[in-house]
N, C-alpha and C. Protein backbone atom coordinates (compact mmCIF):
# COMPACT_ATOMS: atom_id res chain seq x y z
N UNK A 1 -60.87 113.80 -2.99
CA UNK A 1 -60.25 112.97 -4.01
C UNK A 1 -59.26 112.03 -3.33
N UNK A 2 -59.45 110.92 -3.46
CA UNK A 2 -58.81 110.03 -2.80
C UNK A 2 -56.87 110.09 -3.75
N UNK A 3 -56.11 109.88 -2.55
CA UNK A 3 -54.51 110.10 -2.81
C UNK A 3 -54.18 108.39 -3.16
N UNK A 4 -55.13 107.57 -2.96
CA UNK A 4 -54.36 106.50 -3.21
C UNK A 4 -54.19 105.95 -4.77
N UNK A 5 -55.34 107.13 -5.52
CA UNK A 5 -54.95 106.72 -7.16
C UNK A 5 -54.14 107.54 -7.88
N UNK A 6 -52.96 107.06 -8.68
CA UNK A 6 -52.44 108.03 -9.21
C UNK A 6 -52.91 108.91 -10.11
N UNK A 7 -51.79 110.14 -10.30
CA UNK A 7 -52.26 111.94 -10.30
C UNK A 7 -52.80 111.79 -11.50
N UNK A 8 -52.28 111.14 -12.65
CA UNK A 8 -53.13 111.40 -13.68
C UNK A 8 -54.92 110.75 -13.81
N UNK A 9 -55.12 109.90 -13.04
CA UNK A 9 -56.32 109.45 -13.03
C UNK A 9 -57.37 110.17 -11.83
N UNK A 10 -56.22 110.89 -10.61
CA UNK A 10 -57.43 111.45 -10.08
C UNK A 10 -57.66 113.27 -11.06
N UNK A 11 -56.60 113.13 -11.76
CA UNK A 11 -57.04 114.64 -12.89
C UNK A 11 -58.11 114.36 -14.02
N UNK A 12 -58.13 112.64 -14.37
CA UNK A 12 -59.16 112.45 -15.53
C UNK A 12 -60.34 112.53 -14.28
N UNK A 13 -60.49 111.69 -13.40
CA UNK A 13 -61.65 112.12 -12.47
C UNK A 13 -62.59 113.94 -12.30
N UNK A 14 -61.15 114.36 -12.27
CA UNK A 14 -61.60 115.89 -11.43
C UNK A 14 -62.12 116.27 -12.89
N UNK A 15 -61.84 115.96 -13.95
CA UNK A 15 -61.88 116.36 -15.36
C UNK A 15 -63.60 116.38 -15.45
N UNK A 16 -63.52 114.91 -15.27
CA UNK A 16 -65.31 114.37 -15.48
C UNK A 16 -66.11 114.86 -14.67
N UNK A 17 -65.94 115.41 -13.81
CA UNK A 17 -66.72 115.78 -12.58
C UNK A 17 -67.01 117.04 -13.15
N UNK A 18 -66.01 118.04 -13.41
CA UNK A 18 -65.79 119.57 -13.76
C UNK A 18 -67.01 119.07 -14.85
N UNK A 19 -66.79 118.67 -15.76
CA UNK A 19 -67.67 118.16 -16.95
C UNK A 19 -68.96 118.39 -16.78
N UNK A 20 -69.22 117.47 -15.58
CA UNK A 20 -70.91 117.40 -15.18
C UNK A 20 -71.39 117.75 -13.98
N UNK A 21 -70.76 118.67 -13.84
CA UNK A 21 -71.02 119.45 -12.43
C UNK A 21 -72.00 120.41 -13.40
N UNK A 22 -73.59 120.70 -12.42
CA UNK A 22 -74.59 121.67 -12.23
C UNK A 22 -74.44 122.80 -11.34
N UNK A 23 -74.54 122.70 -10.44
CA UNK A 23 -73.96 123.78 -9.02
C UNK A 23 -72.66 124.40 -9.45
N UNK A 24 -72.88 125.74 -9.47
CA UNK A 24 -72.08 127.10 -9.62
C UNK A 24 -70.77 126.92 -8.54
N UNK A 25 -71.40 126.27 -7.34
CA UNK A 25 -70.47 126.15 -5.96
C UNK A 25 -69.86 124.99 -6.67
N UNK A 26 -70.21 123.68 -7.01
CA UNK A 26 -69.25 122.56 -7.11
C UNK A 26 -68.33 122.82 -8.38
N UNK A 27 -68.67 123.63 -9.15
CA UNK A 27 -68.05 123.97 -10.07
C UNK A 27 -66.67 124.94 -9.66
N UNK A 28 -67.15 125.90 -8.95
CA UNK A 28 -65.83 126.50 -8.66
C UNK A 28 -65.06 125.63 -7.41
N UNK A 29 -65.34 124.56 -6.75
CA UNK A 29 -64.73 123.91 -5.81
C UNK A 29 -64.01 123.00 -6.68
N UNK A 30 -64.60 122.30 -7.61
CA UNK A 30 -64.05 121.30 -8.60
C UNK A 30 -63.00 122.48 -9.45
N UNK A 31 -62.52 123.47 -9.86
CA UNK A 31 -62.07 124.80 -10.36
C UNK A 31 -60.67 124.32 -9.50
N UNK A 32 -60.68 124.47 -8.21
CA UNK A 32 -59.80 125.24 -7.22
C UNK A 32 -58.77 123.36 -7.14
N UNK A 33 -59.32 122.26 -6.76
CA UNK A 33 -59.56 121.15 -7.12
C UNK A 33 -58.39 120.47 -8.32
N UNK A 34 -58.86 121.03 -9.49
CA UNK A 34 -58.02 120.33 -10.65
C UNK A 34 -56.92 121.66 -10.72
N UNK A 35 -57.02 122.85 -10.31
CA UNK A 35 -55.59 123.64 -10.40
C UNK A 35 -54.81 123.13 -9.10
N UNK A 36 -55.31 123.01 -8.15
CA UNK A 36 -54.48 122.24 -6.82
C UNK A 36 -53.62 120.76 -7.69
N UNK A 37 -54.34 119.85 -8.39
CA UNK A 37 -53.91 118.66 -9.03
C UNK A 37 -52.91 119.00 -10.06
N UNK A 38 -53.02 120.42 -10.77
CA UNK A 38 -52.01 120.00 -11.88
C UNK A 38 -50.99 120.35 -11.10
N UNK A 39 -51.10 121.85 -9.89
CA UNK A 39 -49.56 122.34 -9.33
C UNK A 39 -48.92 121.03 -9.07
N UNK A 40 -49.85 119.57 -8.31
CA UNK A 40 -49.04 118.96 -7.54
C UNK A 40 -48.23 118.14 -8.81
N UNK A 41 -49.10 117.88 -9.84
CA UNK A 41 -48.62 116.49 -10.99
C UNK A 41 -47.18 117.69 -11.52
N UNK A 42 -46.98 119.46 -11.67
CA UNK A 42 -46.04 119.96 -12.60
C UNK A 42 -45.10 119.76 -11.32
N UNK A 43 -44.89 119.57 -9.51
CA UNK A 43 -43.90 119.68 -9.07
C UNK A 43 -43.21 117.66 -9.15
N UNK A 44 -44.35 117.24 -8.98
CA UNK A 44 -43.63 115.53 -8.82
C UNK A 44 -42.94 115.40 -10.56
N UNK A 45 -43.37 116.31 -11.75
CA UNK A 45 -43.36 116.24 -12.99
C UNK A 45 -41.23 116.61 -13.05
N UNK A 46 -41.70 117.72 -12.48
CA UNK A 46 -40.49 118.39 -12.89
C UNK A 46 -39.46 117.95 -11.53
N UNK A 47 -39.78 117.22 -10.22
CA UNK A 47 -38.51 116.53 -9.31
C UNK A 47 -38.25 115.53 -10.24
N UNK A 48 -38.82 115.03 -10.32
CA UNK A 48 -38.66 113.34 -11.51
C UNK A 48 -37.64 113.77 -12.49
N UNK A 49 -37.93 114.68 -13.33
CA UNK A 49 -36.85 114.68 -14.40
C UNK A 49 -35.54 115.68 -13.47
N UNK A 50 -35.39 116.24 -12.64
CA UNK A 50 -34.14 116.90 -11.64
C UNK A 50 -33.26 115.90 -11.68
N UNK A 51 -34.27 114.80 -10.87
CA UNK A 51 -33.50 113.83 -10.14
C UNK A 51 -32.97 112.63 -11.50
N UNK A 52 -33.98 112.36 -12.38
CA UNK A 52 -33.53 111.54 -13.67
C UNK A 52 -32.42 112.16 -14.58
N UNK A 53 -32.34 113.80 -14.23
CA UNK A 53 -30.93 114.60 -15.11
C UNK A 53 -29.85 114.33 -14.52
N UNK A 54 -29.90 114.26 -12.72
CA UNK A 54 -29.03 114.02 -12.10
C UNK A 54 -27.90 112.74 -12.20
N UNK A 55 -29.02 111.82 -12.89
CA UNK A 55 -28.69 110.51 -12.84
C UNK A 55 -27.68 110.22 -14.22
N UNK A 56 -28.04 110.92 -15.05
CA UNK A 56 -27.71 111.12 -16.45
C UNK A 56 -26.85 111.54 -15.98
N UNK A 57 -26.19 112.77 -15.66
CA UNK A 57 -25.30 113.78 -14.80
C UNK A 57 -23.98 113.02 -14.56
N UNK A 58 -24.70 111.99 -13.30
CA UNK A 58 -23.49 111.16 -12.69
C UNK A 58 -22.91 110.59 -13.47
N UNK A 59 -24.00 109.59 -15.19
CA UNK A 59 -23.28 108.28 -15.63
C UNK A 59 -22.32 109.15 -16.17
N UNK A 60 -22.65 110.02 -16.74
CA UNK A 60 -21.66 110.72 -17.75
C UNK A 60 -20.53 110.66 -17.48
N UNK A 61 -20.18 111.61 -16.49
CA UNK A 61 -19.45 111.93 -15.25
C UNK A 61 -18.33 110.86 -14.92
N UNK A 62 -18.82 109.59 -14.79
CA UNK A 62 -18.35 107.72 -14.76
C UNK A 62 -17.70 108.04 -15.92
N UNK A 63 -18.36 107.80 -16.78
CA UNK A 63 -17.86 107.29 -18.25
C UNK A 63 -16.91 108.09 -18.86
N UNK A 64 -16.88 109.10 -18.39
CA UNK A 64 -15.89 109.84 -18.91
C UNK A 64 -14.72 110.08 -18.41
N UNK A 65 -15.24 109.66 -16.84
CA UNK A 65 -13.42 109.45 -16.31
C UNK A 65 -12.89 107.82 -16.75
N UNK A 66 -13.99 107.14 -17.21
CA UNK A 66 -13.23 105.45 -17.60
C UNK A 66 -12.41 105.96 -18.61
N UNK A 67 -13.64 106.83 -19.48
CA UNK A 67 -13.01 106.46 -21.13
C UNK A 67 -11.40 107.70 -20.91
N UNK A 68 -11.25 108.68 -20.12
CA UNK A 68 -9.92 109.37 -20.39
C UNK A 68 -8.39 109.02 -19.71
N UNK A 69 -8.83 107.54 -19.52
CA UNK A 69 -7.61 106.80 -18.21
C UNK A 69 -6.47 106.92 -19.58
N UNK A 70 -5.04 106.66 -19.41
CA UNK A 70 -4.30 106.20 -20.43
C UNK A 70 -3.73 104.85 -19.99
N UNK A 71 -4.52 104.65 -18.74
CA UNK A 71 -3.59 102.96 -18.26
C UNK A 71 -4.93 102.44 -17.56
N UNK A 72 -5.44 101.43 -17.86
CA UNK A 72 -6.01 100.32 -17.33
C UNK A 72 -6.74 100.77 -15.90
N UNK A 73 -7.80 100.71 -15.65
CA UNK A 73 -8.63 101.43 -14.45
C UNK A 73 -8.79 99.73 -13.84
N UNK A 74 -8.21 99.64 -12.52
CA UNK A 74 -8.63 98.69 -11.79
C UNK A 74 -9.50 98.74 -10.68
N UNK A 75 -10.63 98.66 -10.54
CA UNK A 75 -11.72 98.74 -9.91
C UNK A 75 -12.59 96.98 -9.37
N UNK A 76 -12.57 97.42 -8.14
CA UNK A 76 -13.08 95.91 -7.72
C UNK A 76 -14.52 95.99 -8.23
N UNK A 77 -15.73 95.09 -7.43
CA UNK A 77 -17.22 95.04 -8.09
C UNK A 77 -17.65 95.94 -7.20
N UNK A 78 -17.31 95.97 -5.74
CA UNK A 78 -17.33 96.94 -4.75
C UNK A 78 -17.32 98.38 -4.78
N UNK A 79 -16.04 98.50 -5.38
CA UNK A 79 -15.45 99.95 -6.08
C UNK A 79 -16.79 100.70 -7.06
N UNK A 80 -16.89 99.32 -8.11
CA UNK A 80 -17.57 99.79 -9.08
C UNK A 80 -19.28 100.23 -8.59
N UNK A 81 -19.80 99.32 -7.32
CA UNK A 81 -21.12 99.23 -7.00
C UNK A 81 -20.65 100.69 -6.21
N UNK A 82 -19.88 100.75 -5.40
CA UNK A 82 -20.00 102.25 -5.02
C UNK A 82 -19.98 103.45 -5.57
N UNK A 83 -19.33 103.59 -6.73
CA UNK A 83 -19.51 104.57 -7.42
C UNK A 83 -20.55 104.59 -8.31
N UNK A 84 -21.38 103.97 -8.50
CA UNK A 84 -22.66 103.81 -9.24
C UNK A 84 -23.87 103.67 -8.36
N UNK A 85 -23.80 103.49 -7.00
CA UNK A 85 -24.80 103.67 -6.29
C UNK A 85 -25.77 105.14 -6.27
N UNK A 86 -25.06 106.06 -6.20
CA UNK A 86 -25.45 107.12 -5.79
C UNK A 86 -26.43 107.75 -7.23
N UNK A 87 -25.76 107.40 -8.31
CA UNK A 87 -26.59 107.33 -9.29
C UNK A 87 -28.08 106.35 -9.46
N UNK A 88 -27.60 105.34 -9.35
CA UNK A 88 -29.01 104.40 -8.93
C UNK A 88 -30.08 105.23 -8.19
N UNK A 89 -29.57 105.68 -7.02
CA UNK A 89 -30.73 105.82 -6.26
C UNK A 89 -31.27 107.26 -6.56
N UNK A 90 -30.64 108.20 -7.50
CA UNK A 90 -31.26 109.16 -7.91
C UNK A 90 -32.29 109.01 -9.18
N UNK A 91 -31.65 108.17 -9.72
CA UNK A 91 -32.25 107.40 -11.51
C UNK A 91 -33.51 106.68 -10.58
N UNK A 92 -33.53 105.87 -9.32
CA UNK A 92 -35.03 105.08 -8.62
C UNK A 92 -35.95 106.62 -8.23
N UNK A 93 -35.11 107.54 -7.37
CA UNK A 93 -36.06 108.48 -7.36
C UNK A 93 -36.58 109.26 -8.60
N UNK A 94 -35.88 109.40 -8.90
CA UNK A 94 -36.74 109.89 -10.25
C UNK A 94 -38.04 109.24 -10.76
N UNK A 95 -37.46 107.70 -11.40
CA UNK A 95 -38.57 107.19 -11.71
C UNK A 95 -39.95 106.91 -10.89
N UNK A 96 -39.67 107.46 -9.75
CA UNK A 96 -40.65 106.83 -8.45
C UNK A 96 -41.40 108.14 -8.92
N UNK A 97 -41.26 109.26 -8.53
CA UNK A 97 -41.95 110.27 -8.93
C UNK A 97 -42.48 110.49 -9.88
N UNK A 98 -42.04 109.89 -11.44
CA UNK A 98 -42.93 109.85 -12.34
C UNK A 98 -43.82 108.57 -12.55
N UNK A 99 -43.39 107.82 -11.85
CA UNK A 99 -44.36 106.87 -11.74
C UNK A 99 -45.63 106.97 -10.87
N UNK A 100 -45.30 107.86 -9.85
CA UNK A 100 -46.66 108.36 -9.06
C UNK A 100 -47.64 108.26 -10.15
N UNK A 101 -47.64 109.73 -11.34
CA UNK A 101 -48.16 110.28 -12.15
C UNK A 101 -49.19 108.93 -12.29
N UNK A 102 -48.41 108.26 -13.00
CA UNK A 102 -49.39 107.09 -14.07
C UNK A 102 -49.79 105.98 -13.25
């Protein structure tokens, strides 16, 4: 099964195949095949949303130290891009991994 199409289309593949597979052997190879495909689609399934909770995690995290200041938060664009970076790039990994999927 070729890796260069994403997981959900090489699972509709392995699907159709399982479908119209004759041979007892291609059947249980196609078997071993689409359970190998879903383990891989439930671990990229479930890093994706880790790393997308994480991200959620951080904004919160932000927003809640803005919103409990009692005096004026002065933050350069710098300041602000640094403390929001680290979120970014967990919120990109995330979506990268569920974007494999589709």
């Amino acid at each position: 099964m070729s890796t260069d199409l994403p997981a959900m289309e090489q699972l509709r593949r392995l699907n159709q195949n399982l479908c119209n597979a004759q041979d007892p052997n291609a059947l249980s190879q196609l078997a071993r095949q689409l359970a190998r495909q879903c383990e891989e689609m439930d671990a990229r399934l479930m890093q994706g949303l880790i790393d997308i909770r994480a991200a959620h995690l951080g904004l919160q995290a932000i927003l809640t130290l803005l919103q409990r200041r009692d005096e004026p938060l002065l933050l350069s664009s710098e300041e602000a891009a640094a403390l929001l970076e680290p979120v970014q790039q967990r919120l990109r990994q995330g979506l990268s991994c569920i974007n494999r999927l589709v």
